[in-house]
Protein backbone atom coordinates (compact mmCIF):
# COMPACT_ATOMS: atom_id res chain seq x y z
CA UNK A 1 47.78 -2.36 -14.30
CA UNK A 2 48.00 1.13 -12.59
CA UNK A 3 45.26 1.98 -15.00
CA UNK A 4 42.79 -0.58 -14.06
CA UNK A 5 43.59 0.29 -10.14
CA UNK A 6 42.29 3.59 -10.56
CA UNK A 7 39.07 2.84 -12.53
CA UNK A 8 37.95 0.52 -9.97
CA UNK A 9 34.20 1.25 -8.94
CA UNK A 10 33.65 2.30 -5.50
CA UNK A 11 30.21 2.00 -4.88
CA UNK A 12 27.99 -1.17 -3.90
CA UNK A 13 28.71 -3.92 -2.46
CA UNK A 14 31.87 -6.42 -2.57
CA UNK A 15 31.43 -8.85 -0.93
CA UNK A 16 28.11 -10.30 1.69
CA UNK A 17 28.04 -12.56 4.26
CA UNK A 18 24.48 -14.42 4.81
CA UNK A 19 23.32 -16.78 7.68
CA UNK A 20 27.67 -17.58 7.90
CA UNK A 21 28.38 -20.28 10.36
CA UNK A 22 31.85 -22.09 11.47
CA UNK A 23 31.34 -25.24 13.63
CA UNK A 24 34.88 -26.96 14.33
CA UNK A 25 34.03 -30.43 15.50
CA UNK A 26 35.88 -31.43 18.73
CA UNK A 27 38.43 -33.71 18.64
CA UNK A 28 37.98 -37.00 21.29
CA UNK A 29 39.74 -39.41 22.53
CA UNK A 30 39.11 -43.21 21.69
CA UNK A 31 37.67 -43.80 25.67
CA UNK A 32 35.73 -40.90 25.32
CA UNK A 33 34.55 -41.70 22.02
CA UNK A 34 32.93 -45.09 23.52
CA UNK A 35 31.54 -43.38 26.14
CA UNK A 36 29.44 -40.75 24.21
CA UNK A 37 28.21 -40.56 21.00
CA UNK A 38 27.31 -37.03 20.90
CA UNK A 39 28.94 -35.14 19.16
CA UNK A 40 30.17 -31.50 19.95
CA UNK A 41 30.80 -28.64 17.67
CA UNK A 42 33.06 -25.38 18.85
CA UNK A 43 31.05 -22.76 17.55
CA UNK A 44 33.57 -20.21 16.17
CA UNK A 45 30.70 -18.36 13.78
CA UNK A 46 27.30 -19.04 13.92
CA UNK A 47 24.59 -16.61 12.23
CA UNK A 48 26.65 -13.81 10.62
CA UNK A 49 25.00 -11.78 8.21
CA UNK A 50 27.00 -8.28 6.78
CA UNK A 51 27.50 -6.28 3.96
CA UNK A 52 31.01 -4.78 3.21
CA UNK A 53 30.57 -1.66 0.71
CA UNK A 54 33.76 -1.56 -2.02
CA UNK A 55 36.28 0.83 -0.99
CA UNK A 56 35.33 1.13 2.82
CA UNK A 57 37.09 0.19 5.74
CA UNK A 58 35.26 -2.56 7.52
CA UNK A 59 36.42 -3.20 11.12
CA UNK A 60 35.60 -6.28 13.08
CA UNK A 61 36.13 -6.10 16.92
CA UNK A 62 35.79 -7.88 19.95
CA UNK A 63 37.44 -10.24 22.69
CA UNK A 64 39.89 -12.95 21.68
CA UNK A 65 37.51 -15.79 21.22
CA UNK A 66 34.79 -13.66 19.48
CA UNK A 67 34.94 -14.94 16.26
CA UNK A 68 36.80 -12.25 14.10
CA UNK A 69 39.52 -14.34 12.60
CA UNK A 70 37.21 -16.99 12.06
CA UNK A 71 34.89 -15.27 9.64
CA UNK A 72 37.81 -12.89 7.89
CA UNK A 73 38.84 -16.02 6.83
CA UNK A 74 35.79 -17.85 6.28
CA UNK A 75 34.80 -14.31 3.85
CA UNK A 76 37.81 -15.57 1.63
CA UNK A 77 36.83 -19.29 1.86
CA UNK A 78 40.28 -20.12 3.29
CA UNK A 79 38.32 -22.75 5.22
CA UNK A 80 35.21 -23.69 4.63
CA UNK A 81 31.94 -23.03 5.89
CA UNK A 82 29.27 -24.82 7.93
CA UNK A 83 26.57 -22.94 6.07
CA UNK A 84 25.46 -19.92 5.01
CA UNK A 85 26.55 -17.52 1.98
CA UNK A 86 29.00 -15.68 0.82
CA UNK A 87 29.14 -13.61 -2.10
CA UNK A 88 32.13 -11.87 -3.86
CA UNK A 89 31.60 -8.82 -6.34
CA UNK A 90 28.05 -11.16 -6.56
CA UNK A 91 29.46 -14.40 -7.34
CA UNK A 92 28.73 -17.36 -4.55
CA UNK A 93 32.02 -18.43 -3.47
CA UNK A 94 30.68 -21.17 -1.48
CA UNK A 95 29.64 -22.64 -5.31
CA UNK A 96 32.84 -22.14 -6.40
CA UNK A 97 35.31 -25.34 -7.51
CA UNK A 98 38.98 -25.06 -6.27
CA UNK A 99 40.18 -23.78 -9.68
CA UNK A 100 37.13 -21.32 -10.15
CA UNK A 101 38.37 -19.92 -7.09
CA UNK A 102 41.84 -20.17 -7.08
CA UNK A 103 41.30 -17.76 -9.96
CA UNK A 104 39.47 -15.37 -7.86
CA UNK A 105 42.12 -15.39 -5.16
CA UNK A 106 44.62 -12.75 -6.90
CA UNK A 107 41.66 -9.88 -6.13
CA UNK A 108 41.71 -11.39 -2.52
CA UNK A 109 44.65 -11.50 -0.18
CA UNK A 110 45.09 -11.77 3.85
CA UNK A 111 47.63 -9.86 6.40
CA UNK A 112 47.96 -12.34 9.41
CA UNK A 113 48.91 -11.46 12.77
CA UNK A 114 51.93 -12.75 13.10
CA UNK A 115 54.01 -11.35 10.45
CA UNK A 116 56.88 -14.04 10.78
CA UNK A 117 54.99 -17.01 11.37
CA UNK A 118 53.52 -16.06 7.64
CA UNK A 119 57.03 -15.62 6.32
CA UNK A 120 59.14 -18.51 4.76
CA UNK A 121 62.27 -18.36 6.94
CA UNK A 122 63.82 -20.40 4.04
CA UNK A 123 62.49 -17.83 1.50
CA UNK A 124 64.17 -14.38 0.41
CA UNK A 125 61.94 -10.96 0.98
CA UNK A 126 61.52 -10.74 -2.57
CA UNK A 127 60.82 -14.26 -3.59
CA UNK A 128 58.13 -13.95 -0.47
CA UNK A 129 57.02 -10.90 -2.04
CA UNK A 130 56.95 -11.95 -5.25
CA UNK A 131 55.72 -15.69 -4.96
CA UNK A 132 52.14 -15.55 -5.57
CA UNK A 133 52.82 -13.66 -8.99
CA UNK A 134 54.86 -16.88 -9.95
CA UNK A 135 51.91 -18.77 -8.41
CA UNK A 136 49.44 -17.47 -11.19
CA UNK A 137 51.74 -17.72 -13.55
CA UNK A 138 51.49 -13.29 -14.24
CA UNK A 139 55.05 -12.54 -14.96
CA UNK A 140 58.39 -13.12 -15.89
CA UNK A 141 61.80 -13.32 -13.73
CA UNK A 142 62.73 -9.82 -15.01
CA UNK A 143 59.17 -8.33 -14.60
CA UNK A 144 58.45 -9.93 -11.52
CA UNK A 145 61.78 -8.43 -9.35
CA UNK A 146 61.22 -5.01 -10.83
CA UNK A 147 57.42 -5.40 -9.50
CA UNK A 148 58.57 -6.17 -6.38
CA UNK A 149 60.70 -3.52 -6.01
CA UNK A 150 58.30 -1.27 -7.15
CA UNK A 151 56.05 -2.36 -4.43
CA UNK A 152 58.51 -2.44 -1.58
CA UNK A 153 58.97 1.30 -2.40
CA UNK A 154 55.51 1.67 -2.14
CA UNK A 155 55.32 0.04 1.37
CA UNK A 156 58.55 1.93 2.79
CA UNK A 157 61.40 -0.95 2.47
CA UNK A 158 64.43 0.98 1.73
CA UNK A 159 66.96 0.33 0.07
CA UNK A 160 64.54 -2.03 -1.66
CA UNK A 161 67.26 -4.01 -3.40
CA UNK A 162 69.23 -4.42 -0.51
CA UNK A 163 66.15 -5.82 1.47
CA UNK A 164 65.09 -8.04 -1.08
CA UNK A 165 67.77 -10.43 -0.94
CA UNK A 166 67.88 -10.47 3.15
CA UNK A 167 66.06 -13.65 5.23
CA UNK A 168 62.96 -12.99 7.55
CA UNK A 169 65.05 -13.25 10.50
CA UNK A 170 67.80 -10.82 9.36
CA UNK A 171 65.18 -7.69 9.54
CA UNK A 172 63.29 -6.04 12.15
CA UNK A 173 59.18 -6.29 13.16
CA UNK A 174 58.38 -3.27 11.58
CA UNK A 175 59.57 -4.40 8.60
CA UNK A 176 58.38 -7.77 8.89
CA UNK A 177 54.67 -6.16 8.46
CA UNK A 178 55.82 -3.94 5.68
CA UNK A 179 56.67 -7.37 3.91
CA UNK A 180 53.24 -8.69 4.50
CA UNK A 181 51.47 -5.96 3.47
CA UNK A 182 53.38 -5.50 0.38
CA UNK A 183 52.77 -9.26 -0.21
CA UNK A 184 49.44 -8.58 -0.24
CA UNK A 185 49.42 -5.52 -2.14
CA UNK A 186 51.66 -7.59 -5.17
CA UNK A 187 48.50 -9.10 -6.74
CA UNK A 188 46.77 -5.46 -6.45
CA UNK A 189 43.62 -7.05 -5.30
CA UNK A 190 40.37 -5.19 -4.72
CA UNK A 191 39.63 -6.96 -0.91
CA UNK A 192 42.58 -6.98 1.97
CA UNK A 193 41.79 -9.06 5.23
CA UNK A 194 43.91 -7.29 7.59
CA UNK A 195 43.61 -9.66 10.97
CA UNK A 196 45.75 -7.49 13.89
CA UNK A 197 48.05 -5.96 11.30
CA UNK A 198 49.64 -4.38 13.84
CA UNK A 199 49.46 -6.18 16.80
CA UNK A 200 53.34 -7.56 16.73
CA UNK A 201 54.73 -4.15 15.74
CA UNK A 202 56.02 -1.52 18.61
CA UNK A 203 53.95 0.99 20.04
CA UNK A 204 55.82 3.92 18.27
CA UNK A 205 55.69 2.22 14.55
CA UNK A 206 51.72 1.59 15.10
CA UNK A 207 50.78 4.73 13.80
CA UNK A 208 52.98 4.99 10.70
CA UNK A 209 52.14 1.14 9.88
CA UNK A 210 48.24 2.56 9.92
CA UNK A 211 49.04 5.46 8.17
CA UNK A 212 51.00 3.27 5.52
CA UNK A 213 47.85 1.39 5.23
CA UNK A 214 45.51 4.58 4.73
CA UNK A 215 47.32 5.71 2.18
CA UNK A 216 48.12 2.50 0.34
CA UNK A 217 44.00 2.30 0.33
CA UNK A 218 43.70 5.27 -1.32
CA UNK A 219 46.47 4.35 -4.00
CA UNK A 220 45.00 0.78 -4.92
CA UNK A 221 41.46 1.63 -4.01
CA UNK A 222 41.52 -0.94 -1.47
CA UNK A 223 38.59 -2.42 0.18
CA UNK A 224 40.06 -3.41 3.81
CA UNK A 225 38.15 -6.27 6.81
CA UNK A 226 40.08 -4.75 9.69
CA UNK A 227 39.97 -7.43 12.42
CA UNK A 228 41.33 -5.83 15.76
CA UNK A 229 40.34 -5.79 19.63
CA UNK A 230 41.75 -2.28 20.14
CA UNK A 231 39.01 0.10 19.44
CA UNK A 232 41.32 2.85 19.63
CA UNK A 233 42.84 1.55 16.63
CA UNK A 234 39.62 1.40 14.68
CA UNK A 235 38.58 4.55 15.60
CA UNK A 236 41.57 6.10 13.80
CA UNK A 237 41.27 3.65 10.31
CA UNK A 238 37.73 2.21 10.30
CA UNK A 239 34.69 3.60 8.47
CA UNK A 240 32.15 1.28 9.42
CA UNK A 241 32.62 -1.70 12.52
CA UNK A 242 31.00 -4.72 13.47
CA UNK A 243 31.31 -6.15 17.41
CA UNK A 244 31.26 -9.75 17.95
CA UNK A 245 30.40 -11.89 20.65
CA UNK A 246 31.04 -15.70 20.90
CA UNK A 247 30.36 -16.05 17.02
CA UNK A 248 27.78 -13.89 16.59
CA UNK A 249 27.56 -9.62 15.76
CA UNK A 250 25.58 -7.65 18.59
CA UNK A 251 26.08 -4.16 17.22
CA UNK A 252 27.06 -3.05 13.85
CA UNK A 253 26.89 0.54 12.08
CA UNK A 254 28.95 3.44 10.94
CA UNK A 255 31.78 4.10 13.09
CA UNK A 256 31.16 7.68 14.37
CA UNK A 257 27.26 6.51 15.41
CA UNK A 258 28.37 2.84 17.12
CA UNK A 259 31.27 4.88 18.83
CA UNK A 260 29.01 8.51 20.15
CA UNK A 261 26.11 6.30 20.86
CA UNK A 262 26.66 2.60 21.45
CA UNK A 263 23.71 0.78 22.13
CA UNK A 264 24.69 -3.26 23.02
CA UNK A 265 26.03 -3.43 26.73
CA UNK A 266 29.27 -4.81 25.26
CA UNK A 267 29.70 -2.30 23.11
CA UNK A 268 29.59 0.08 25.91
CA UNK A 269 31.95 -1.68 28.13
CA UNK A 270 34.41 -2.15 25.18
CA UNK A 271 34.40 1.40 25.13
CA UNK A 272 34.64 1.88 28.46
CA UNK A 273 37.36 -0.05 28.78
CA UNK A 274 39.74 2.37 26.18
CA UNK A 275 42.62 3.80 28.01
CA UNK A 276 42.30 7.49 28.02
CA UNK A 277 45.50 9.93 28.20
CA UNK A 278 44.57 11.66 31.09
CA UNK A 279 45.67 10.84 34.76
CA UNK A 280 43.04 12.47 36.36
CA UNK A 281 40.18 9.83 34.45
CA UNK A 282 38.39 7.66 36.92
CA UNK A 283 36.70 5.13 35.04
CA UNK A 284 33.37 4.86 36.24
CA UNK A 285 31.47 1.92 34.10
CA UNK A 286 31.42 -1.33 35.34
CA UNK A 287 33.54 -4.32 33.31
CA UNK A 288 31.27 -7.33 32.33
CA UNK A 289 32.01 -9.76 35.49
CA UNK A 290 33.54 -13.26 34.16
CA UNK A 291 34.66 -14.37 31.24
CA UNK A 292 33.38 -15.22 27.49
CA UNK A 293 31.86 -18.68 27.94
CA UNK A 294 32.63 -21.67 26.66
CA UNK A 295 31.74 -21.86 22.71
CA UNK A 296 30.90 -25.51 22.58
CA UNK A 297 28.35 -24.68 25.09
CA UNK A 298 27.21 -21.25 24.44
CA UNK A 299 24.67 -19.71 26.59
CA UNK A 300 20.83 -19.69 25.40
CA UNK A 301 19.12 -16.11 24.21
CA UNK A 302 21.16 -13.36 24.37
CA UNK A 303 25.05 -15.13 24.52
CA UNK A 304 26.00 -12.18 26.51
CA UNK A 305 23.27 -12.41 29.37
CA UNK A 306 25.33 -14.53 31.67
CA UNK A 307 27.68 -10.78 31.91
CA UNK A 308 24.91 -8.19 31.39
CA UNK A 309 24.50 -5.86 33.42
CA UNK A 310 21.30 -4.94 32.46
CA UNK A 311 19.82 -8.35 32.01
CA UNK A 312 16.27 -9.34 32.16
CA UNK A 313 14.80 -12.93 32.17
CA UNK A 314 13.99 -12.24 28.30
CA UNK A 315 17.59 -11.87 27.72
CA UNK A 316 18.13 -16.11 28.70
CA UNK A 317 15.32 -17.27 26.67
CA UNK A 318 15.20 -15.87 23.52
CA UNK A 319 18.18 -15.05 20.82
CA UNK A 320 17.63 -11.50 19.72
CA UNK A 321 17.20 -10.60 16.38
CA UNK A 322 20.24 -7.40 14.49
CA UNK A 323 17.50 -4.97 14.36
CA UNK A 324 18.13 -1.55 12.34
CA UNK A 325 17.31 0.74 15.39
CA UNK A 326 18.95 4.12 12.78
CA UNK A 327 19.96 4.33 9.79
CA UNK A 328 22.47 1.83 8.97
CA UNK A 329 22.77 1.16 12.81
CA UNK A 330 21.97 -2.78 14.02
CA UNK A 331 21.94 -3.79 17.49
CA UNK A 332 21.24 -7.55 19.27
CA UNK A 333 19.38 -6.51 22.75
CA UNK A 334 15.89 -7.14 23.90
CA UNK A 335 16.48 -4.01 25.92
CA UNK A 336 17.93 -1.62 23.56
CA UNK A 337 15.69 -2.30 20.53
């Protein structure tokens, strides 16, 4: 297995998203159901089109309520989509049938956020570890504990077989993510969804949890969808980053160009809005006034008009287009395009 981890191609594409939409249907009451007909639709993702290259780092960012979690999941068909695309190392997994794709599922896995809402508090560490390998049927009892070992060596959890017979509630957060991420890393799979990986952990493990996951993507040849709404966290891990608003991307490119010359208004107040280590720093750039509108009833043209500071009456009539302004650099603005 080690073998095959390190012949893995690198270049291309793994997996594409095209025209990807999530509409979760809102749930009524029986009065309110007599009343209206109409139905509504949240509108989690609608109109995502990217390209994540094999071996990169892809972040998505944005506010809570953007989308991100929505379409990391919808990438690994975990639910389903409205419409659109999406295709794995060229295969349509939207084609798929549940046991075409279950087969698919050991080169995909998923971090979530919450590392012990994921975890069976009725489960050992190692049995959570080690439960998808029993899933697919990959190993025996004997081969399967002295892979998960291996792995939770790999991932820091020491004394390994000391840990591996503990409960999720008898270790600390920092582990807890350790767990998750050598859960992930069991199946050696080619495509990790990371969604906030490290949002539950302390402040001062943070940095070694993202430097564990650096060098665990050098070691697998990992191909990570880093889903975050801390930009100063991306800057340190991502290679390239997308930023969504209200379901849909308005800038996307390599990280160094989005981040030295951001071109989408909300992209620049994102930025803006990073903390910087210095007590003398007045921040001069306005926030966006108000809040991300409603997604059942998103705004017409540009979704972020209603906020812009720069808005024209262009911006409230017509939806622009992700135009490649540089090389490998999209932006969504009328204004900036």
């Amino acid at each position: 297995m080690t073998e095959q981890i390190k012949d893995k191609t690198i270049t291309g594409n793994l997996i594409e998203a095209r025209g990807l939409k999530k509409w979760f249907p809102v749930q009524k009451t029986f009065v309110e159901n007599l009343l209206t007909r109409r139905k509504q639709f949240v509108r989690a993702v609608d109109g995502v089109d990217l390209s994540i290259k094999r071996g990169e780092v892809f972040g998505l960012a944005g506010e809570s309520g953007s989308g991100k979690t929505t379409t990391g999941r919808l990438l690994v068909r975990l639910i389903e989509p409205t419409a659109g695309k999406i295709l794995f190392d060229g295969q349509d997994l939207t084609a798929l049938k549940q046991h075409e794709l279950r087969q698919l599922r050991q080169r995909m896995q998923v971090v979530f956020q919450d590392p012990y809402a994921s975890l069976n508090p009725r489960m050992r560490i190692g049995d959570s570890i080690g439960h998808a390998l029993s899933i697919h049927n990959l190993t025996g009892k004997q081969e399967k504990q002295e892979r998960v070992i291996d792995i939770m060596e790999k991932v820091g959890l020491t004394p390994a077989a000391t840990i591996y017979r503990k409960y999720p509630h008898q270790i600390s957060g920092g582990q807890r993510q350790r767990i998750v991420l050598a859960r992930a890393l069991i199946m050696h799979p080619d495509l990790v969804i990371a969604d906030e990986p490290i949002a539950m952990a302390d402040v001062s493990v943070r940095v070694l949890l993202l430097q564990l996951m650096h060098r665990l993507k050098q070691e697998f040849n990992l191909t990570y969808v880093f889903i975050t709404h801390d930009l100063a966290t991306a800057r340190y891990i991502c290679d390239r980053i997308a930023i969504m608003y209200l379901g849909q991307i308005v800038e996307m490119g390599s990280l160094a160009e989005v981040y030295r010359r951001p071109h989408h208004p909300y992209t620049e107040a994102l930025l803006a809005a990073v903390p910087v280590p210095d007590p003398r720093f007045r921040r001069t750039t306005a926030m966006p006034r108000g809040e991300i509108p409603n997604p059942i009833d998103p705004p017409g043209g540009c979704r972020f008009h209603p906020r812009c500071p720069i808005a024209e009456k262009i911006c409230s009539q017509q939806q622009p287009p992700l135009v490649e302004v540089e090389a490998g650099h999209h932006v969504a603005c009328h204004l900036r395009t």
